[in-house]
Protein backbone atom coordinates (compact mmCIF):
# COMPACT_ATOMS: atom_id res chain seq x y z
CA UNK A 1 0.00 0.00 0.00
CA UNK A 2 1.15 3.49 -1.04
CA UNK A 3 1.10 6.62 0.89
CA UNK A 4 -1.23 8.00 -1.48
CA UNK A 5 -3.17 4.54 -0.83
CA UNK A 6 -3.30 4.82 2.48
CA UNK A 7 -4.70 8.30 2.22
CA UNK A 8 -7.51 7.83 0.27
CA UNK A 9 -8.43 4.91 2.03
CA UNK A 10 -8.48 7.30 5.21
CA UNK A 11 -11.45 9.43 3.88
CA UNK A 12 -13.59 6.64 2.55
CA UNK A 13 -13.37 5.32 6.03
CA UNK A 14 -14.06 9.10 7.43
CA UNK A 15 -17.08 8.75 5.12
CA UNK A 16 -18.34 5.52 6.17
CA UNK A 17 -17.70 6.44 9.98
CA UNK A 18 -19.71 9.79 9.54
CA UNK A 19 -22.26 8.14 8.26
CA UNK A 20 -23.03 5.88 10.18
CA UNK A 21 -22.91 8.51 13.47
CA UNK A 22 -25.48 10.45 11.33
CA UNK A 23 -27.57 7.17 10.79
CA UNK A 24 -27.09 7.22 14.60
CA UNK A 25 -25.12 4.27 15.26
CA UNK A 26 -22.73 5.39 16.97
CA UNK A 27 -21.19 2.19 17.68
CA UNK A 28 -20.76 1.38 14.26
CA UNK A 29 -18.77 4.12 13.61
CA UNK A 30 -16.48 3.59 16.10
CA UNK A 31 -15.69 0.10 15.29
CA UNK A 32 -14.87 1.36 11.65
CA UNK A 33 -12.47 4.15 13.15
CA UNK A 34 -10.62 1.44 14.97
CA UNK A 35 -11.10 -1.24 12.19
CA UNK A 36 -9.06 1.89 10.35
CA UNK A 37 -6.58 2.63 12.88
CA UNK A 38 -5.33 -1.11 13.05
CA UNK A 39 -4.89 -1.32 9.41
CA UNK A 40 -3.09 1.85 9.10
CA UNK A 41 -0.70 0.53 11.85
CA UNK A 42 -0.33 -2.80 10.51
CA UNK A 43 0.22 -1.48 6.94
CA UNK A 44 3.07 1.13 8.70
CA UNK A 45 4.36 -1.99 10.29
CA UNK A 46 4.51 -4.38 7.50
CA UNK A 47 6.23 -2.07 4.90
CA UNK A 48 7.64 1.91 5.09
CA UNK A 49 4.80 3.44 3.67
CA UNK A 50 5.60 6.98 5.05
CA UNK A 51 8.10 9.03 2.93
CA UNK A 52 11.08 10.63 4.10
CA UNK A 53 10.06 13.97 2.72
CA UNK A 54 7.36 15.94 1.38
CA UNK A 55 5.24 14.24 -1.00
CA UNK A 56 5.45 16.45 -4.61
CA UNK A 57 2.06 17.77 -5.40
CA UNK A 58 0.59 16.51 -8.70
């Protein structure tokens, strides 16, 4: 997974989280801001996805 991966998966999961507090299930958004939160860390931990410096704009 790619930085710019990673990213984008970030705000589909934002998405899904916000909806689902709007749909009031609370609950349910939590578990997919944690289900989030251990991927990102096991992604970090499995390969350097971070770069060293800035990322170039496109």
């Amino acid at each position: 997974m790619t930085y710019r991966e990673l990213y984008f998966h970030l705000f589909g999961v934002i998405e899904d989280a916000v909806d689902a507090f709007e749909a009031g299930q609370g609950i349910r958004g939590m578990q997919v801001l944690l289900e989030a939160l251990r991927d990102g860390e096991e992604a970090h931990m499995n390969q350097d996805i971070l770069p060293d410096g800035p990322v170039p704009e496109t």
